[in-house]
PDB file of N, CA and C in Angstrom:
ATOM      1  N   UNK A   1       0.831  -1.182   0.000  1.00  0.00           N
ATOM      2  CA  UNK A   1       0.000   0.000   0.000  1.00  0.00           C
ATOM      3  C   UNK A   1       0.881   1.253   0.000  1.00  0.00           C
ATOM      4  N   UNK A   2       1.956   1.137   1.291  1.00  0.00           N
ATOM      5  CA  UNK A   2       2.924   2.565   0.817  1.00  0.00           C
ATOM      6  C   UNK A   2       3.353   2.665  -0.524  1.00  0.00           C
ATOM      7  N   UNK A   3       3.790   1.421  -0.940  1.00  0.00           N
ATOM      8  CA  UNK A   3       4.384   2.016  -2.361  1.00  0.00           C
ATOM      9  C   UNK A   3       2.938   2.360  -3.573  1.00  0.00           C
ATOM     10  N   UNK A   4       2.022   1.906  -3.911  1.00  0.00           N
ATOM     11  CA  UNK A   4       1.529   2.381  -4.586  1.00  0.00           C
ATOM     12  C   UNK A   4       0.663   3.863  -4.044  1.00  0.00           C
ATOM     13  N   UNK A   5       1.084   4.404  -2.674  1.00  0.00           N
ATOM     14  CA  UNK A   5       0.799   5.913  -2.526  1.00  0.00           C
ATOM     15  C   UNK A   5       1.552   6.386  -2.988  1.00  0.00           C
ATOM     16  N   UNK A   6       3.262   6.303  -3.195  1.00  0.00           N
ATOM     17  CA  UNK A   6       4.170   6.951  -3.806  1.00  0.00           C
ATOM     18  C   UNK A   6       3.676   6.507  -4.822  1.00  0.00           C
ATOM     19  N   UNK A   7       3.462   5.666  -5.748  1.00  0.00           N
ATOM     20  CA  UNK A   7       3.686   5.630  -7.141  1.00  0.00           C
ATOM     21  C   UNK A   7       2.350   6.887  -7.614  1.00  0.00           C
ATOM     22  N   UNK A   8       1.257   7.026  -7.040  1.00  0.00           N
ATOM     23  CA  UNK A   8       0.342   7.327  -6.614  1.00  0.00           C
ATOM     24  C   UNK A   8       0.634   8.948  -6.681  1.00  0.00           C
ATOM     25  N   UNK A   9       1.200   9.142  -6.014  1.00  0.00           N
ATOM     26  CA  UNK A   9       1.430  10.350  -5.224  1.00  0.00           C
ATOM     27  C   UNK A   9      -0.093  10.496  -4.527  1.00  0.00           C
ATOM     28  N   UNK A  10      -0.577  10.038  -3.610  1.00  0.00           N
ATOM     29  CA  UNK A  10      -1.824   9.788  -3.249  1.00  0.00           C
ATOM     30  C   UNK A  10      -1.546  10.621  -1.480  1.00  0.00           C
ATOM     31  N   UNK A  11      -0.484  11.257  -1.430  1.00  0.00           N
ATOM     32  CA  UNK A  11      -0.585  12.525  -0.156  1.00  0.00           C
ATOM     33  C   UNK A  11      -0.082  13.643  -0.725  1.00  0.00           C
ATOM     34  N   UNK A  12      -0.301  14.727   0.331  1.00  0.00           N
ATOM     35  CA  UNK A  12       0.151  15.978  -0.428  1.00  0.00           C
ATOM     36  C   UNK A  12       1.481  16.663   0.821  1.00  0.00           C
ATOM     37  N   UNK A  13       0.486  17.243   1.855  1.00  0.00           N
ATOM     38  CA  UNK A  13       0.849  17.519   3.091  1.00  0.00           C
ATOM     39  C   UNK A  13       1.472  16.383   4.074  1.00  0.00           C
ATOM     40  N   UNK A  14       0.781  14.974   3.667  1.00  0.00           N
ATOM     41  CA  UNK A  14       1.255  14.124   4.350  1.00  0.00           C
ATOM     42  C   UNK A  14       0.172  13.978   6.114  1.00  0.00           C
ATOM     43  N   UNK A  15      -0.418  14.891   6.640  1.00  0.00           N
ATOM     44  CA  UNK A  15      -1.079  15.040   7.627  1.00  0.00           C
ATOM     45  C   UNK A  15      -1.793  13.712   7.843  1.00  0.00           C
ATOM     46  N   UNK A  16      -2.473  13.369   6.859  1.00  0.00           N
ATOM     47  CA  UNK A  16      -3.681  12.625   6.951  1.00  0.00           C
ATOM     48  C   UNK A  16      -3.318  11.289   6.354  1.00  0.00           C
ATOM     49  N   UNK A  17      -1.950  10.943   5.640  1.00  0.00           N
ATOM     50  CA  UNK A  17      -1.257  10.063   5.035  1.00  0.00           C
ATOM     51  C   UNK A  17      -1.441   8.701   6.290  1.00  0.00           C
ATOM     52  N   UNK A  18      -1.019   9.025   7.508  1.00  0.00           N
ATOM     53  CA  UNK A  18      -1.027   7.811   8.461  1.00  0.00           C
ATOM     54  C   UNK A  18      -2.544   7.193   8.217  1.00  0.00           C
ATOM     55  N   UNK A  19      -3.153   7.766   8.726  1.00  0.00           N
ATOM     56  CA  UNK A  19      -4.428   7.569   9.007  1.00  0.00           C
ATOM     57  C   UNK A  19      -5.366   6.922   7.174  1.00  0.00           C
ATOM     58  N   UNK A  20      -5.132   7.392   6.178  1.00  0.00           N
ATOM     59  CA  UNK A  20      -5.653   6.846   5.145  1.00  0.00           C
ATOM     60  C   UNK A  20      -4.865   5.302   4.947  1.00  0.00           C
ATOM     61  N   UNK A  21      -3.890   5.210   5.433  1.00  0.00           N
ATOM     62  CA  UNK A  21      -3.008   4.104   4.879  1.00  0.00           C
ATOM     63  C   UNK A  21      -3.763   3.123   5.683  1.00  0.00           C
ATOM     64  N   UNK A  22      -3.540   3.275   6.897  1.00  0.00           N
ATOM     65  CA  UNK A  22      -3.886   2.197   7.884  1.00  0.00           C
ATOM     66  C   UNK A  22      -5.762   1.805   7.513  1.00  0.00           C
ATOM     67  N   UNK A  23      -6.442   2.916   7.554  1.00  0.00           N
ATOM     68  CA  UNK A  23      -7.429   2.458   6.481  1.00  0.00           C
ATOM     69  C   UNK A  23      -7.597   1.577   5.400  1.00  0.00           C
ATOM     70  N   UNK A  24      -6.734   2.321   4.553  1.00  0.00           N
ATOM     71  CA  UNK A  24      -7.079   0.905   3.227  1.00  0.00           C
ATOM     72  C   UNK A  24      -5.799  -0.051   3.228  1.00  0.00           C
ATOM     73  N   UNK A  25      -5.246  -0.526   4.324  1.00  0.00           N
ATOM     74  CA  UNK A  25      -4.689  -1.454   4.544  1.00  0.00           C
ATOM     75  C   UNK A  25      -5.835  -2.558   5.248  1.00  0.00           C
ATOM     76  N   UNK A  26      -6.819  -2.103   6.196  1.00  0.00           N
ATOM     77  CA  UNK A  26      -7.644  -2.711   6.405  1.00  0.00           C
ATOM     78  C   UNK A  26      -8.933  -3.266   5.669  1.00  0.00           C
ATOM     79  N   UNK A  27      -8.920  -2.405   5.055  1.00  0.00           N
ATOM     80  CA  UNK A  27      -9.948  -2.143   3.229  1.00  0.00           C
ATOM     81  C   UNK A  27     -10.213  -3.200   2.981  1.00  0.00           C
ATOM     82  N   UNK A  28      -8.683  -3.246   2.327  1.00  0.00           N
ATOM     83  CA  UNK A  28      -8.047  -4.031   1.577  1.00  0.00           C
ATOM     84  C   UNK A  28      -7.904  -6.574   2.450  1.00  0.00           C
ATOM     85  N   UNK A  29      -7.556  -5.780   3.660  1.00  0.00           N
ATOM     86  CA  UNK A  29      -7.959  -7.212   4.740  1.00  0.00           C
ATOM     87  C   UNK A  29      -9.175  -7.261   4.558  1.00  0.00           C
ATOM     88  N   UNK A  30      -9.790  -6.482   4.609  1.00  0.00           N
ATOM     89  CA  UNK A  30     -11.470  -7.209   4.907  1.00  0.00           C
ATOM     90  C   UNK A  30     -11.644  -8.021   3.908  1.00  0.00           C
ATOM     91  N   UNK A  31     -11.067  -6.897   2.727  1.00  0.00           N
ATOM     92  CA  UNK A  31     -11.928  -7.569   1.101  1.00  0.00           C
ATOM     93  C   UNK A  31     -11.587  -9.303   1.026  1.00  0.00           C
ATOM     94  N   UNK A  32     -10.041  -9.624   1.264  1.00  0.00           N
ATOM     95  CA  UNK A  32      -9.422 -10.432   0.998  1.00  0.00           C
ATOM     96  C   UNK A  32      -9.904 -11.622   1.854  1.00  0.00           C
ATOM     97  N   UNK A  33     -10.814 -11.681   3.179  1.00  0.00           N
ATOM     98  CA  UNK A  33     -11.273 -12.532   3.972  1.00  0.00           C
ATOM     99  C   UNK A  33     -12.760 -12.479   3.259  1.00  0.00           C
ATOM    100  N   UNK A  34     -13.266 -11.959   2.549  1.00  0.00           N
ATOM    101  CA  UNK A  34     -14.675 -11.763   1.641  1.00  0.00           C
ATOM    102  C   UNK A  34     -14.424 -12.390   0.172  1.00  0.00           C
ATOM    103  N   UNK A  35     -15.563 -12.536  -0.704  1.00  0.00           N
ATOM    104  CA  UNK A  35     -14.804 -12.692  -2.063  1.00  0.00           C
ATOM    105  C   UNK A  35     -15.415 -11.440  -2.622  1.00  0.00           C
ATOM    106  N   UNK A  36     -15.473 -10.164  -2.433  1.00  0.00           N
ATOM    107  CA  UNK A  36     -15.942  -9.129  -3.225  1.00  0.00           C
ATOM    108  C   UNK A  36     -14.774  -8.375  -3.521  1.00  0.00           C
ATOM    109  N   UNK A  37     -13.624  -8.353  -2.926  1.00  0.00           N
ATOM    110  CA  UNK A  37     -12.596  -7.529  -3.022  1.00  0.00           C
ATOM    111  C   UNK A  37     -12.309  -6.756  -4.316  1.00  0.00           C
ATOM    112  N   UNK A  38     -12.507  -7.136  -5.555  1.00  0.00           N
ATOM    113  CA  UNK A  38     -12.068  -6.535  -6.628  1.00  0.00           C
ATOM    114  C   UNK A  38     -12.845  -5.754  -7.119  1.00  0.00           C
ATOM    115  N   UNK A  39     -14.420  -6.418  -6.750  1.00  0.00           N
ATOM    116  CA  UNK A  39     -15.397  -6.143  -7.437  1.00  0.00           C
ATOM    117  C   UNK A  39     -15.843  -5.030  -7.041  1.00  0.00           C
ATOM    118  N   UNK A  40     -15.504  -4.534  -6.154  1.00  0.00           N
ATOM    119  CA  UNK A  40     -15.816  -2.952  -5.545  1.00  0.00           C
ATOM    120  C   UNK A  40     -16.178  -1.747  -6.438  1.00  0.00           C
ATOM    121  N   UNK A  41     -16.895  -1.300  -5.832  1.00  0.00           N
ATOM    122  CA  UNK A  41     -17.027   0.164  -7.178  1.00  0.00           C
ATOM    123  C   UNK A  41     -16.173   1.575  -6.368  1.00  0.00           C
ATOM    124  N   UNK A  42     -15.626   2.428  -6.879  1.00  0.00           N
ATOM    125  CA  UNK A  42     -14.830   3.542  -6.478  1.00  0.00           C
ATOM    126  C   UNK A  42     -16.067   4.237  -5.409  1.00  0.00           C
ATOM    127  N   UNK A  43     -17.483   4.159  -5.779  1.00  0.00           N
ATOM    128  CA  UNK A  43     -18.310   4.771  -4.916  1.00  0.00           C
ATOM    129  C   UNK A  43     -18.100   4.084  -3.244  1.00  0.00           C
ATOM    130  N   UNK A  44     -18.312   2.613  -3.282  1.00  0.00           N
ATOM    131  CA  UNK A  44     -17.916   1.954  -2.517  1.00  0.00           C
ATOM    132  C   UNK A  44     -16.731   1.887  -1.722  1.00  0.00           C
ATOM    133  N   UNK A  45     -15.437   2.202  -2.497  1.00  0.00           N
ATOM    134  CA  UNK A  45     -14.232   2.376  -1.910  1.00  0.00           C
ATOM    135  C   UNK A  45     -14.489   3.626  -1.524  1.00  0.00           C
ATOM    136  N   UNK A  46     -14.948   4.602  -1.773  1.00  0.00           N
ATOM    137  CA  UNK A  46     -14.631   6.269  -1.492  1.00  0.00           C
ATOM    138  C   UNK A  46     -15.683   6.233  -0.220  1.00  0.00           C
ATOM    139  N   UNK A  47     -16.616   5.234   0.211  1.00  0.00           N
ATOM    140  CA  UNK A  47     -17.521   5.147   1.614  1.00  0.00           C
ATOM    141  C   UNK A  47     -17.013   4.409   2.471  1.00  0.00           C
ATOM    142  N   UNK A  48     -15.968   3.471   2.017  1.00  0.00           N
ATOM    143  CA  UNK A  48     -15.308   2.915   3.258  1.00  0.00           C
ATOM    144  C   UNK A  48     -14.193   3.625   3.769  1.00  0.00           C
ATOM    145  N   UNK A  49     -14.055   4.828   3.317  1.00  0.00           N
ATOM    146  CA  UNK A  49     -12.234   5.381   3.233  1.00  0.00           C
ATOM    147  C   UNK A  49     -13.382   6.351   3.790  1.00  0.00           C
ATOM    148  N   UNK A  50     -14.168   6.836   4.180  1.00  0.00           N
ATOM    149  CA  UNK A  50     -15.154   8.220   4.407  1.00  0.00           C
ATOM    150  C   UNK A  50     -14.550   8.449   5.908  1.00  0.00           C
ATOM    151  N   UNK A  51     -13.854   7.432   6.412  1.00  0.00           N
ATOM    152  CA  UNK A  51     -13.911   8.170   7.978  1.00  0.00           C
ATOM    153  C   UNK A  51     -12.533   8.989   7.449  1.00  0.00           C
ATOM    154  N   UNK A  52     -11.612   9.230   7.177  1.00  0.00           N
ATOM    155  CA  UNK A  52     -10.626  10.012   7.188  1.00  0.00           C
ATOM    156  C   UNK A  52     -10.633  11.191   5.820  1.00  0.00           C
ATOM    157  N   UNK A  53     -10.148  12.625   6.581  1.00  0.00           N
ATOM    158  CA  UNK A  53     -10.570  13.407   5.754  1.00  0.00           C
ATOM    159  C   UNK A  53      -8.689  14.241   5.366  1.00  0.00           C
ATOM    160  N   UNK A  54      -9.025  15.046   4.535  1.00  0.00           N
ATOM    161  CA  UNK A  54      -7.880  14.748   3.473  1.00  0.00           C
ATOM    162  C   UNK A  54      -7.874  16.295   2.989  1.00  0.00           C
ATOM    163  N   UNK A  55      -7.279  17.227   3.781  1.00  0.00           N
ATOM    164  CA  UNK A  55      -7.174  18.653   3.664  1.00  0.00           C
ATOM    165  C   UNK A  55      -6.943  19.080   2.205  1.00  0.00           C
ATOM    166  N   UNK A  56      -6.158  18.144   1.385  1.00  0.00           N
ATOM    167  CA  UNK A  56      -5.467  18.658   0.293  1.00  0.00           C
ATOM    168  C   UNK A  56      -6.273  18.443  -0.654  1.00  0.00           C
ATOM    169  N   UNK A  57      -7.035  17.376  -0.791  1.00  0.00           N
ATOM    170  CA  UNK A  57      -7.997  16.913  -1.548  1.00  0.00           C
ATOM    171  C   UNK A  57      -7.282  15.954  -2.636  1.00  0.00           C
ATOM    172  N   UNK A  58      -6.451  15.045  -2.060  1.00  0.00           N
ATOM    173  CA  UNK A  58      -5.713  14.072  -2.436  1.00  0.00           C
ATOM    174  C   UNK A  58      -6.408  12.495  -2.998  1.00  0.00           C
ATOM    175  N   UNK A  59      -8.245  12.875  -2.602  1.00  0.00           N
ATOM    176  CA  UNK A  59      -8.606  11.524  -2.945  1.00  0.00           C
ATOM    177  C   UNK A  59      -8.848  10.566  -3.871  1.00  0.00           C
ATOM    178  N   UNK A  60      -8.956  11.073  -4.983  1.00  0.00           N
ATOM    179  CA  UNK A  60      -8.368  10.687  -6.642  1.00  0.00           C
ATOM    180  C   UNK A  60      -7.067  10.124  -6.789  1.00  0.00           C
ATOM    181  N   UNK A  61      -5.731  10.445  -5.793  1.00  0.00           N
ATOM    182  CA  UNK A  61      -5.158   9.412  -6.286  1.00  0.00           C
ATOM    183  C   UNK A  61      -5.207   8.587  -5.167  1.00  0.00           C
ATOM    184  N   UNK A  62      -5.430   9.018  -4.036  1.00  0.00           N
ATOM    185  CA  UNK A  62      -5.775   7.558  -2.845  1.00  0.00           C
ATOM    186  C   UNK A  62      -6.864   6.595  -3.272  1.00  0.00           C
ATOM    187  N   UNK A  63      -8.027   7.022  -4.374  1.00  0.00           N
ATOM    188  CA  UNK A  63      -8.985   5.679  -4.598  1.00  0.00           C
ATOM    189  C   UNK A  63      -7.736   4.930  -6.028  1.00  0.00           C
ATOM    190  N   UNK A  64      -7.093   5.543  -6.696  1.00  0.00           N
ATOM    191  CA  UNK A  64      -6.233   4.571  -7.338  1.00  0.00           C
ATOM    192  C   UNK A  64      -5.150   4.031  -6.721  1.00  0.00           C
ATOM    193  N   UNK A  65      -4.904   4.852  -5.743  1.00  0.00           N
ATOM    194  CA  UNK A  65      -3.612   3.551  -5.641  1.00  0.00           C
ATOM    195  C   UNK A  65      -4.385   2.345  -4.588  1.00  0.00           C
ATOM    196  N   UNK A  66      -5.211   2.713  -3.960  1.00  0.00           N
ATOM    197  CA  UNK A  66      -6.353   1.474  -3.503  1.00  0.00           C
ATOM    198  C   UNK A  66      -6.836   0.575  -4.272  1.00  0.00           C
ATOM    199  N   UNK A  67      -7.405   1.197  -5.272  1.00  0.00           N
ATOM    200  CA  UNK A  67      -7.794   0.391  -6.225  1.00  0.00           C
ATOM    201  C   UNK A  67      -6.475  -0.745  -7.361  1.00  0.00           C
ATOM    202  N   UNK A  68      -5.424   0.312  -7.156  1.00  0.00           N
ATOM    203  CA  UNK A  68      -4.327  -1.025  -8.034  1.00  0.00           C
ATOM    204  C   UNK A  68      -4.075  -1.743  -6.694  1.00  0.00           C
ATOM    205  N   UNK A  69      -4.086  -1.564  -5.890  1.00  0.00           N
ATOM    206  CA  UNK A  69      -3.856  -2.974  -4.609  1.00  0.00           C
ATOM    207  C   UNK A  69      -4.730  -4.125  -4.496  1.00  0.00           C
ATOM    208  N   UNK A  70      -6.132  -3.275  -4.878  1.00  0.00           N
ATOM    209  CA  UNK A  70      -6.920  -4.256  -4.752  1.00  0.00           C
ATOM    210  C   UNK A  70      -6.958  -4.963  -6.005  1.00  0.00           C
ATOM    211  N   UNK A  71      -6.951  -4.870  -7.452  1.00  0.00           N
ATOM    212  CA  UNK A  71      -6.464  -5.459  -8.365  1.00  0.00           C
ATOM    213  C   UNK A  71      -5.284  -5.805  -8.500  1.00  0.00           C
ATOM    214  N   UNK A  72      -4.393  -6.326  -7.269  1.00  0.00           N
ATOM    215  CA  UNK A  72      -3.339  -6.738  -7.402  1.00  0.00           C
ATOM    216  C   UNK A  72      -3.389  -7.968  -6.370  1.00  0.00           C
ATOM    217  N   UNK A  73      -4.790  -7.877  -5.175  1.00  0.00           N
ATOM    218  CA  UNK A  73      -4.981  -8.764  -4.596  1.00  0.00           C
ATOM    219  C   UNK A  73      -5.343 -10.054  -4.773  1.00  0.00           C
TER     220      UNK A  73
END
């Protein structure tokens, strides 16, 4: 997950970087103990990621680099 935020560039300020990661690191666990994981829609990913908020407005590339993890899962 860190590396596809760098590849990503999916922080700006970095503030809110801890807190989104550890999020869709868990996202990403749930999906993988489920079989829906891939099948997710960005609406869906962008409501499970809803508790952490993101000053810079960085969330376009945090739902892709989520989303290549999870198509990588």
């Amino acid at each position: 997950m860190q590396a596809a935020f760098l590849t990503h560039d999916a922080f700006q300020c970095g503030y809110c970087t801890p807190g989104q990661l550890c999020s869709a690191v868990a996202l990403v666990e749930e999906l993988r103990q489920s079989a829906a994981g891939a099948r997710l829609s960005d609406d869906e990913i962008r409501e499970r990621m809803s508790g952490n908020l993101c000053r810079c407005g960085a969330y376009p590339n945090i739902l892709t680099a989520v989303r290549e993890v999870l198509q990588g899962a």
